[in-house]
C-alpha atoms as a PDB file:
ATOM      1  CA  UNK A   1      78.640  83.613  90.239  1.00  0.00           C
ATOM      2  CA  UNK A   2      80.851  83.351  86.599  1.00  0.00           C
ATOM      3  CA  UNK A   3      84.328  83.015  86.932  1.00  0.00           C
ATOM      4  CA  UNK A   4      84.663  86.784  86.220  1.00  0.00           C
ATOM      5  CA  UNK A   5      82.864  87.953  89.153  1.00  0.00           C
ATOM      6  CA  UNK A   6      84.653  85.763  91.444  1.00  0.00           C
ATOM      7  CA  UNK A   7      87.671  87.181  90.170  1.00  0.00           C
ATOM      8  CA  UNK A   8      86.653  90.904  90.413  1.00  0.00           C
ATOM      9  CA  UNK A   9      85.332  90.385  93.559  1.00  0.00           C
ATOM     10  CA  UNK A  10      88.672  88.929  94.967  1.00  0.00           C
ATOM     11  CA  UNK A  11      90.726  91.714  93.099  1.00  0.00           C
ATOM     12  CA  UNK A  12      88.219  93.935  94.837  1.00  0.00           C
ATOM     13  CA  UNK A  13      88.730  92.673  98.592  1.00  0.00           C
ATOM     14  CA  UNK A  14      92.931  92.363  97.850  1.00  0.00           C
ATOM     15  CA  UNK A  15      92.629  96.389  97.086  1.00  0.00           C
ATOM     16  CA  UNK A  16      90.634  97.166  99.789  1.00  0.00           C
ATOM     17  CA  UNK A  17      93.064  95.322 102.146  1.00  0.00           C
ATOM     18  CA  UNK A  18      95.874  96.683 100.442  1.00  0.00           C
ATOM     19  CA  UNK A  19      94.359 100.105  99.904  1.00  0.00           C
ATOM     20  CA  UNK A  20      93.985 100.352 103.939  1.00  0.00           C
ATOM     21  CA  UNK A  21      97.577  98.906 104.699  1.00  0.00           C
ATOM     22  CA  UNK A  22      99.156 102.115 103.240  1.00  0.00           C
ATOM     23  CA  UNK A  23      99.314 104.405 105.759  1.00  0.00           C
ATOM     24  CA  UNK A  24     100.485 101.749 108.299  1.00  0.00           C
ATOM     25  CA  UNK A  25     103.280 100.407 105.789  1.00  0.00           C
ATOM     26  CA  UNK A  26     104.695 103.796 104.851  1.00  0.00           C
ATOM     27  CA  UNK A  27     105.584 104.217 108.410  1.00  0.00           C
ATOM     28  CA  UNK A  28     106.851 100.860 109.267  1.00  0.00           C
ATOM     29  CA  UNK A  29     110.560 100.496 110.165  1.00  0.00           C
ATOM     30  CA  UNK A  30     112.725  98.458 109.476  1.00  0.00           C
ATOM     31  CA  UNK A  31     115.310  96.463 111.594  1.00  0.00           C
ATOM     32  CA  UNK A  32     118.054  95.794 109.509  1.00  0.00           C
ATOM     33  CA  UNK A  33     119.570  97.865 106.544  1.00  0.00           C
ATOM     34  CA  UNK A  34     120.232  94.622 104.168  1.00  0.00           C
ATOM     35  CA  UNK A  35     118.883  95.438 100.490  1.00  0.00           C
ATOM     36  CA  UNK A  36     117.764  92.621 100.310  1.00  0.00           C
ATOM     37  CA  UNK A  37     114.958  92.841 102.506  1.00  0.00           C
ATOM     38  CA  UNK A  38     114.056  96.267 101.624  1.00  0.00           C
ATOM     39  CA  UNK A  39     113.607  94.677  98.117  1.00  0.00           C
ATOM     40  CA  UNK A  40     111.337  92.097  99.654  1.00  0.00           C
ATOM     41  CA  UNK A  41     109.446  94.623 101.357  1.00  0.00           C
ATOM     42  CA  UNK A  42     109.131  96.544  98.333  1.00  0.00           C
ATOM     43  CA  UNK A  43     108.321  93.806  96.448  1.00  0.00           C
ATOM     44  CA  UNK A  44     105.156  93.042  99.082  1.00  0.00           C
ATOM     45  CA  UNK A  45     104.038  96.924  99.589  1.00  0.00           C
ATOM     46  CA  UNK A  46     101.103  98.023  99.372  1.00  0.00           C
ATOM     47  CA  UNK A  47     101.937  99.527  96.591  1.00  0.00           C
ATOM     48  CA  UNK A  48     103.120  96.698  94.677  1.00  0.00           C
ATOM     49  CA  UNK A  49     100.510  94.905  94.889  1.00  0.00           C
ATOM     50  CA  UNK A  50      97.788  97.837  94.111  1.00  0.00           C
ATOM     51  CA  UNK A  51      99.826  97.621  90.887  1.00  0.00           C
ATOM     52  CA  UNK A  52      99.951  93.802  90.265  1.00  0.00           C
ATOM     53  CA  UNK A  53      95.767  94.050  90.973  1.00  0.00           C
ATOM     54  CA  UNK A  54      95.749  96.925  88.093  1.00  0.00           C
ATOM     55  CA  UNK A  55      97.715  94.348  85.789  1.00  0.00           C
ATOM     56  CA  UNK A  56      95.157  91.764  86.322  1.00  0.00           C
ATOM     57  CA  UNK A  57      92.170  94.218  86.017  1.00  0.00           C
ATOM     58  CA  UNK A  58      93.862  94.945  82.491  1.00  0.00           C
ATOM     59  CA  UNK A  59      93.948  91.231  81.584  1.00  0.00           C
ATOM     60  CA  UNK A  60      90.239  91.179  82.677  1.00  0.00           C
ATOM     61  CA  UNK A  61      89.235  93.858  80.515  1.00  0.00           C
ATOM     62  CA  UNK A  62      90.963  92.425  77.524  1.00  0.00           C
ATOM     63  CA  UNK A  63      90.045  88.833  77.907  1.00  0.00           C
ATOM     64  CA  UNK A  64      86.493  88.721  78.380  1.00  0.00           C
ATOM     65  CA  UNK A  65      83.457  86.464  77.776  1.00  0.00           C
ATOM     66  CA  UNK A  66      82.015  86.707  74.160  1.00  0.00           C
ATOM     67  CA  UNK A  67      78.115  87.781  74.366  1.00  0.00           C
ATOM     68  CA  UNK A  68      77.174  85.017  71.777  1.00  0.00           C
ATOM     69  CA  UNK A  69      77.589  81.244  71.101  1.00  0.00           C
ATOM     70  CA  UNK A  70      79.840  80.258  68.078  1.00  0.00           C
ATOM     71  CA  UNK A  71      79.866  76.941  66.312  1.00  0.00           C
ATOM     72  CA  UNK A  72      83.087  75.229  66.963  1.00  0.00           C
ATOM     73  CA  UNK A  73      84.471  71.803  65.792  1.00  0.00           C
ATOM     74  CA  UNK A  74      83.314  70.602  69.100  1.00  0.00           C
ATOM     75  CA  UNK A  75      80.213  72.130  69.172  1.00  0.00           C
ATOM     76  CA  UNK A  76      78.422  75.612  70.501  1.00  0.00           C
ATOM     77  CA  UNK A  77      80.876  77.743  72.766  1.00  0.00           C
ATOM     78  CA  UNK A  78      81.237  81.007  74.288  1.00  0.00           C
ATOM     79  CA  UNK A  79      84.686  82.364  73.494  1.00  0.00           C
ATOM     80  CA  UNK A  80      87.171  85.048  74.595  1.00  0.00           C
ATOM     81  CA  UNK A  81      86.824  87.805  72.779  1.00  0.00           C
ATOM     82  CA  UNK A  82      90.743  88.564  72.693  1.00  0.00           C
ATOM     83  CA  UNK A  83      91.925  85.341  72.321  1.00  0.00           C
ATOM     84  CA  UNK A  84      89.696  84.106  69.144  1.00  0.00           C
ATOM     85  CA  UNK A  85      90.038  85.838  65.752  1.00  0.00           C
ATOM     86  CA  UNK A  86      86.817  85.071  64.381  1.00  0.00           C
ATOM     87  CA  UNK A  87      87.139  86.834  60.974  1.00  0.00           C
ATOM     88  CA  UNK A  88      90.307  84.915  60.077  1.00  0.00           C
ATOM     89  CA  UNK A  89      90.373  81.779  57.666  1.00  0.00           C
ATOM     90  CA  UNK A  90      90.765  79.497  59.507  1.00  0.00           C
ATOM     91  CA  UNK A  91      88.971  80.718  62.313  1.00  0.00           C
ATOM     92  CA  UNK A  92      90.480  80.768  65.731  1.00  0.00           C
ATOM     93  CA  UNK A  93      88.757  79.968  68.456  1.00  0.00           C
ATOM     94  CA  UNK A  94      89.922  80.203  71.885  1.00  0.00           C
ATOM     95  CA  UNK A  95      86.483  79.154  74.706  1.00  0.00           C
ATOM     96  CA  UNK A  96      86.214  80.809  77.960  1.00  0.00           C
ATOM     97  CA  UNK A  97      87.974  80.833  80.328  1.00  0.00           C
ATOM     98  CA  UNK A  98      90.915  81.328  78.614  1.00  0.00           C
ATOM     99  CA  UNK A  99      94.516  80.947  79.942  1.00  0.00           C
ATOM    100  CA  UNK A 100      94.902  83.869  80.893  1.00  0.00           C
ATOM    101  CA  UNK A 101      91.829  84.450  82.988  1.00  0.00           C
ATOM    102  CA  UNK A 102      92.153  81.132  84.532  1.00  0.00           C
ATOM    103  CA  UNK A 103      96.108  82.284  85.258  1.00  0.00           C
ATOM    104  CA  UNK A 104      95.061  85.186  87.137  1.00  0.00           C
ATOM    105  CA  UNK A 105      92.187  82.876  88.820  1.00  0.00           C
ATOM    106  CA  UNK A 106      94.672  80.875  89.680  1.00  0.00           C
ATOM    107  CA  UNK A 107      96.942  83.717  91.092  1.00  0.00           C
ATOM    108  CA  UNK A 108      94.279  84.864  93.201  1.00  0.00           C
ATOM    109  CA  UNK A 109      93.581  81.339  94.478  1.00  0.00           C
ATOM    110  CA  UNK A 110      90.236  81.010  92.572  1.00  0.00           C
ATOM    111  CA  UNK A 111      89.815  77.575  90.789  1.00  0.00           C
ATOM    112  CA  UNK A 112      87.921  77.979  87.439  1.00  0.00           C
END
């Protein structure tokens, strides 16, 4: 399984969990009226994190695996197709994973 997959499929399980947990947190109550823990529980809602696991889904989709090998100084890589401006002089080259896909590996406690 590439890195990728192991992140989608994570990403995938974290919705699902927090998909389900709606209907049981929108009717939760709360004990005490301090804004500061209705900021902490908006800050862990379902909600929040659906929207944290569309961020990384948009990091996925921009940072991605190139298809083909490129000739680098140190020899033949795959790069991230984002991060690496192959059509510049000099060439930039970024190889995969990049660090962003191996920050939201990391976030998602997946070691690349």
């Amino acid at each position: 399984m590439t890195l990728r997959e192991r992140i989608e499929a994570e990403l995938d399980r974290k919705q699902a969990i927090a998909e389900a947990a709606i209907w049981s947190y929108e009717r939760r109550s709360l004990t005490t009226t301090t804004s500061d823990l209705a900021k902490f529980w908006d800050m862990v809602s379902p909600a929040a994190v659906l929207a944290g696991l569309a961020e990384d889904r948009d990091i996925l989709k921009r940072h991605r695996q190139s298809a083909d090998v490129v000739m680098t100084p140190l020899g033949l890589h795959t790069v991230c197709v984002y991060c690496s401006d192959l059509d510049s002089d000099p060439v930039r080259v970024v190889g995969w994973p990049c660090w962003d896909a191996i920050s939201v590996a990391r976030r998602h406690g997946i070691t690349p």
